[in-house]
Protein backbone atom coordinates (compact mmCIF):
# COMPACT_ATOMS: atom_id res chain seq x y z
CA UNK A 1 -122.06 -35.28 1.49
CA UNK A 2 -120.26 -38.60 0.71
CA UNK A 3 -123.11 -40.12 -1.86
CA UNK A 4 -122.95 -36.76 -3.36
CA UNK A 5 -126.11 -35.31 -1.85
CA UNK A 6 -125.21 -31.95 -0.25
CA UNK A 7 -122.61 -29.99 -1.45
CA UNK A 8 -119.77 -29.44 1.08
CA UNK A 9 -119.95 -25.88 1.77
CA UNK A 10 -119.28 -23.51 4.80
CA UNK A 11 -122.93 -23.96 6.08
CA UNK A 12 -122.44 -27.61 5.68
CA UNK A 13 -119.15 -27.73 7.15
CA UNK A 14 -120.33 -25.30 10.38
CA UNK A 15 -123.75 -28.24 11.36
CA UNK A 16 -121.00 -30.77 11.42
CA UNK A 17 -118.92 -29.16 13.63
CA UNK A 18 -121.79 -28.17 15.84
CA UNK A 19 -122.88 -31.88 16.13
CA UNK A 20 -119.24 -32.90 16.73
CA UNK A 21 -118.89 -30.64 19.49
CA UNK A 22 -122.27 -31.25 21.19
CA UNK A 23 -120.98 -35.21 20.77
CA UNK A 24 -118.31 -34.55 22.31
CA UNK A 25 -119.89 -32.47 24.92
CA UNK A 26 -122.29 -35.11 25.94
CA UNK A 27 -118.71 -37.91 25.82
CA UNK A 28 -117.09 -36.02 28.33
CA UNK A 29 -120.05 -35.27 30.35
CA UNK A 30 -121.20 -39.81 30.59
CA UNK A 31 -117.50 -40.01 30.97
CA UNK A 32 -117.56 -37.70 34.06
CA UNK A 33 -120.90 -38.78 35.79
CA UNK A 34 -119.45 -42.03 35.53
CA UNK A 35 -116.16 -41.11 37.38
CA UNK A 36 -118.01 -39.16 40.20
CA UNK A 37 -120.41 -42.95 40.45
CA UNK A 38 -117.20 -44.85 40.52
CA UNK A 39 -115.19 -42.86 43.46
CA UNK A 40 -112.71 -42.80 40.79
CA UNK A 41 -112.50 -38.59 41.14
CA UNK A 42 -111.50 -37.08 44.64
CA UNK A 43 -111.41 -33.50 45.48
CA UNK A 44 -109.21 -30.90 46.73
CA UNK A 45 -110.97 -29.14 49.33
CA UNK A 46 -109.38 -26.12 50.90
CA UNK A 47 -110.13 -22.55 52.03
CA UNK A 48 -111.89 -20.24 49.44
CA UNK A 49 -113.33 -17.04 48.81
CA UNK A 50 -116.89 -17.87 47.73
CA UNK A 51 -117.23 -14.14 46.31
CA UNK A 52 -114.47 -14.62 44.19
CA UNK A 53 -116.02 -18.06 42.71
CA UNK A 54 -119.46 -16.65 42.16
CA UNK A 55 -117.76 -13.56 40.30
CA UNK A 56 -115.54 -15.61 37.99
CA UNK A 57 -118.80 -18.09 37.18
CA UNK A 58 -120.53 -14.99 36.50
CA UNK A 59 -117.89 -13.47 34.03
CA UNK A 60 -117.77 -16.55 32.19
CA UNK A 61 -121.26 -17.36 31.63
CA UNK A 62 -122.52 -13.66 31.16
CA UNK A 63 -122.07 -13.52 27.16
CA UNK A 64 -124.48 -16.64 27.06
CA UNK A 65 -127.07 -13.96 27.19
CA UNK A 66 -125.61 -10.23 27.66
CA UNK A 67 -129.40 -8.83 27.95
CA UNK A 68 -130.20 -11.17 31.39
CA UNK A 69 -128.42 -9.04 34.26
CA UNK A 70 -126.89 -11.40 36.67
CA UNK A 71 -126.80 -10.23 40.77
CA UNK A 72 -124.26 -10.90 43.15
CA UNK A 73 -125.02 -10.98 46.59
CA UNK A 74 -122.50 -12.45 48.33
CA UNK A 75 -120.38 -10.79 51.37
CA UNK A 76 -116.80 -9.62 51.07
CA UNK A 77 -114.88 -12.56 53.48
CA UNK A 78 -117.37 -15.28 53.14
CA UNK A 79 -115.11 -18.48 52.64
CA UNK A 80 -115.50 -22.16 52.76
CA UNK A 81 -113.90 -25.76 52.70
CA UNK A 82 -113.95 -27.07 49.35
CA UNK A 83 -112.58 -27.68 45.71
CA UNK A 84 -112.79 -24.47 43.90
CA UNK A 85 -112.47 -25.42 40.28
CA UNK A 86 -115.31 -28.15 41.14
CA UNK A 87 -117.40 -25.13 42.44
CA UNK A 88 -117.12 -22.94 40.11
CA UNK A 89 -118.14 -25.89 37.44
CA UNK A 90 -120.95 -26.15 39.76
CA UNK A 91 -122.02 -22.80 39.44
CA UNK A 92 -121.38 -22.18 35.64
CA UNK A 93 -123.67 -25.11 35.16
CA UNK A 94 -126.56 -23.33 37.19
CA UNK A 95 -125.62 -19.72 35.91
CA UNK A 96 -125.93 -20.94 32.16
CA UNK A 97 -128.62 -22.89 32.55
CA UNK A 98 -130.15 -19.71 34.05
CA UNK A 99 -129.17 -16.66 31.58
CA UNK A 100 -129.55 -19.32 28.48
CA UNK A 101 -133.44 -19.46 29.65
CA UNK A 102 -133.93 -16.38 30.36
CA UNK A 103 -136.19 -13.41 28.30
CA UNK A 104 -134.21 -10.17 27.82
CA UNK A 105 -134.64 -7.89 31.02
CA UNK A 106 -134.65 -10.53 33.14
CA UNK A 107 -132.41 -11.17 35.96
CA UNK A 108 -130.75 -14.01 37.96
CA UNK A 109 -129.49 -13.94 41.31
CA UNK A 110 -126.18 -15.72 43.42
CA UNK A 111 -126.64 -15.41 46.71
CA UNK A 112 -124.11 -16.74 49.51
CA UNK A 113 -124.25 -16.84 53.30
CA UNK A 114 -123.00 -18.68 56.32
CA UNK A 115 -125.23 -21.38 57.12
CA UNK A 116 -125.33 -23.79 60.20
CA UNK A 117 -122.23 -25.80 60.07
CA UNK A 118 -120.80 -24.32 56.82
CA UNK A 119 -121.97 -22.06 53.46
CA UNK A 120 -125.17 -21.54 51.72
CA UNK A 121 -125.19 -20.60 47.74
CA UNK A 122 -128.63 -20.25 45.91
CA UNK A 123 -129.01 -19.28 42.28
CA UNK A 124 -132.27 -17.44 41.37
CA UNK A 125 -134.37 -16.74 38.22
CA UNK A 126 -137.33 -14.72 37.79
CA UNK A 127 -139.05 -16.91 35.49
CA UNK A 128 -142.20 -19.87 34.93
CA UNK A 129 -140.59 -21.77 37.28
CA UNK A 130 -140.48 -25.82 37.60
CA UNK A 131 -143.39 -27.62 38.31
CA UNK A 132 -143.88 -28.78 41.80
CA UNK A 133 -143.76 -32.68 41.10
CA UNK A 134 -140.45 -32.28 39.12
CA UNK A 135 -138.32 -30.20 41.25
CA UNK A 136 -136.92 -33.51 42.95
CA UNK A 137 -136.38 -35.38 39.50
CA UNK A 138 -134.25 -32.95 37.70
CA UNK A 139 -131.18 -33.83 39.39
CA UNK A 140 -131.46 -37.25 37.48
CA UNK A 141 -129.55 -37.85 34.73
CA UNK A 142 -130.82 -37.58 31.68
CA UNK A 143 -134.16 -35.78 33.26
CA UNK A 144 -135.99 -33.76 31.16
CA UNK A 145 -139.80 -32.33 31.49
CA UNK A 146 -142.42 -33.56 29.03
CA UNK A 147 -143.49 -30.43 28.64
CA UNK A 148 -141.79 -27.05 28.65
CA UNK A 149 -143.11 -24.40 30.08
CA UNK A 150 -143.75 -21.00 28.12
CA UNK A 151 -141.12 -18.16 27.74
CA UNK A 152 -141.15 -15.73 30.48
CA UNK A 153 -138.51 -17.36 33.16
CA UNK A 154 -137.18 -20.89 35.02
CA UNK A 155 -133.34 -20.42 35.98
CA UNK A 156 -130.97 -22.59 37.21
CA UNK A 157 -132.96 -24.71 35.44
CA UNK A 158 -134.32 -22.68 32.53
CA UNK A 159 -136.33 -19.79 32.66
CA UNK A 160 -138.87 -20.87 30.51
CA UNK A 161 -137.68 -24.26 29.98
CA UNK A 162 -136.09 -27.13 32.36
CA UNK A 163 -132.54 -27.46 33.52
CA UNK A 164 -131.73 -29.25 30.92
CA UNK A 165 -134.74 -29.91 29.20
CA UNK A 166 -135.66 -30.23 25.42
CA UNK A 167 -135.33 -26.23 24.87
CA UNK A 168 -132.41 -26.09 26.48
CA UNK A 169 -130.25 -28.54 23.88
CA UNK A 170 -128.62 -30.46 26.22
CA UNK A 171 -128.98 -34.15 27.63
CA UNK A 172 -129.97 -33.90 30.92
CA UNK A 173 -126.63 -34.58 32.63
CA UNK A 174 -125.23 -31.13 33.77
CA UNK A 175 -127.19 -31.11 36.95
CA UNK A 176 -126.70 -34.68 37.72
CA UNK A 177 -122.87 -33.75 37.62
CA UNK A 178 -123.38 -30.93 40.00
CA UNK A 179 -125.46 -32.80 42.38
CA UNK A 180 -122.68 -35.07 42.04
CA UNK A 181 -119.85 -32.88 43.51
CA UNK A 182 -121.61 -31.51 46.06
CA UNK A 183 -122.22 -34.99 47.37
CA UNK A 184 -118.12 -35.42 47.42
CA UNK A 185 -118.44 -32.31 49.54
CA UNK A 186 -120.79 -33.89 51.98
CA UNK A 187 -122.92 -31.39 50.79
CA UNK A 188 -127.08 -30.83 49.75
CA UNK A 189 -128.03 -29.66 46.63
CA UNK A 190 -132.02 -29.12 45.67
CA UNK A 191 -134.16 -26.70 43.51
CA UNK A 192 -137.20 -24.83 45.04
CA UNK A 193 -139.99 -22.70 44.08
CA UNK A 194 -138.92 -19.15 43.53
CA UNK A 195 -140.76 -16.24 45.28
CA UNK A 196 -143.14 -14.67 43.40
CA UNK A 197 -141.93 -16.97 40.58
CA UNK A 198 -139.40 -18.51 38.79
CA UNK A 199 -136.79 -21.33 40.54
CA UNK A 200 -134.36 -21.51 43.30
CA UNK A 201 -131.53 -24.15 43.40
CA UNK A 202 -129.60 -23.73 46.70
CA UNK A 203 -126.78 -26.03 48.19
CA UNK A 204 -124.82 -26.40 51.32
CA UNK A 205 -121.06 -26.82 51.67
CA UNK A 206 -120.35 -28.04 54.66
CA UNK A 207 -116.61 -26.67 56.68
């Protein structure tokens, strides 16, 4: 546009500020990892309601994709120890990752218990799934898979594409944040094989 080339236009105007954004995006997101590497971020850990984490992650990322319907099941009075607004970045992250992925009709499931020595939360999908030999890599940063599977569901990766793989649009980094804060937590993170299909990712907080 500054030699003259394109004409500055709306349409123009709108891919620039797309690619700003996503810049921007992926600034804050090296700028972050690098904090949580550093010890330079701490948490505030205190009592919460996991239910009412999981239902505010789940009212912000539902209009990613309003035709994937997203299930709670978590129990009224499940709480644990740990920083909520750090949680519920965690679970965003999986949840849109999820729905984003995911064919219309499908569905994507939180689920939360008490587990030995603190809380379990696993995020569901109904999709392709991951492959087996890159469920441990896609916590990495900047992971992606060489090749993406077809359309028909991965979630808290992508149903039908990677957590954060080359359908997805982003760079790899959102789970390597999350794995991140749960390991401020003291806490596990890892993705499994989902039963029939799709993927699991499930971590522990510990009290």
């Amino acid at each position: 546009m500054a030699d003259g080339v394109q004409a500055l236009d709306d349409e123009a105007v709108s891919a620039m500020l797309k690619g700003t954004e996503r810049l921007s995006k992926l600034v804050d997101q090296l700028l972050q990892l690098s904090a949580f590497e550093s010890g330079a971020i701490s948490i505030d850990r205190q009592r919460i309601d996991v239910r009412d984490v999981v239902d505010e992650a789940i009212a912000e990322v539902r209009p990613c994709n309003p035709s994937v319907r997203i299930v709670t099941e978590v129990p009224s009075g499940l709480t644990g120890f740990a920083d909520q607004e750090r949680i519920h970045e965690v679970l965003t992250n999986l949840l849109t990752n999820a729905v984003r992925h995911s064919p219309p009709g499908a569905e994507v499931t939180v689920h939360g218990s008490a587990a030995p020595g603190g809380v379990r939360i696993e995020v569901s999908d109904q999709g392709r799934g991951i492959p087996a030999q890159d469920l441990d890599k896609i916590f990495d940063r900047f992971y992606r898979l060489t090749v993406a599977p077809a359309v028909t569901p991965v979630g808290a990766g992508p149903v039908g594409a990677a957590p954060g793989g080359a359908d997805s649009g982003g760079a790899g980094l959102g789970l390597a944040i999350a794995r991140s804060i749960i390991s401020l937590h003291g806490g596990s993170i890892r993705a499994l094989p989902g039963v029939p299909v799709g993927c699991r990712i499930v971590f522990d907080l510990p009290s």
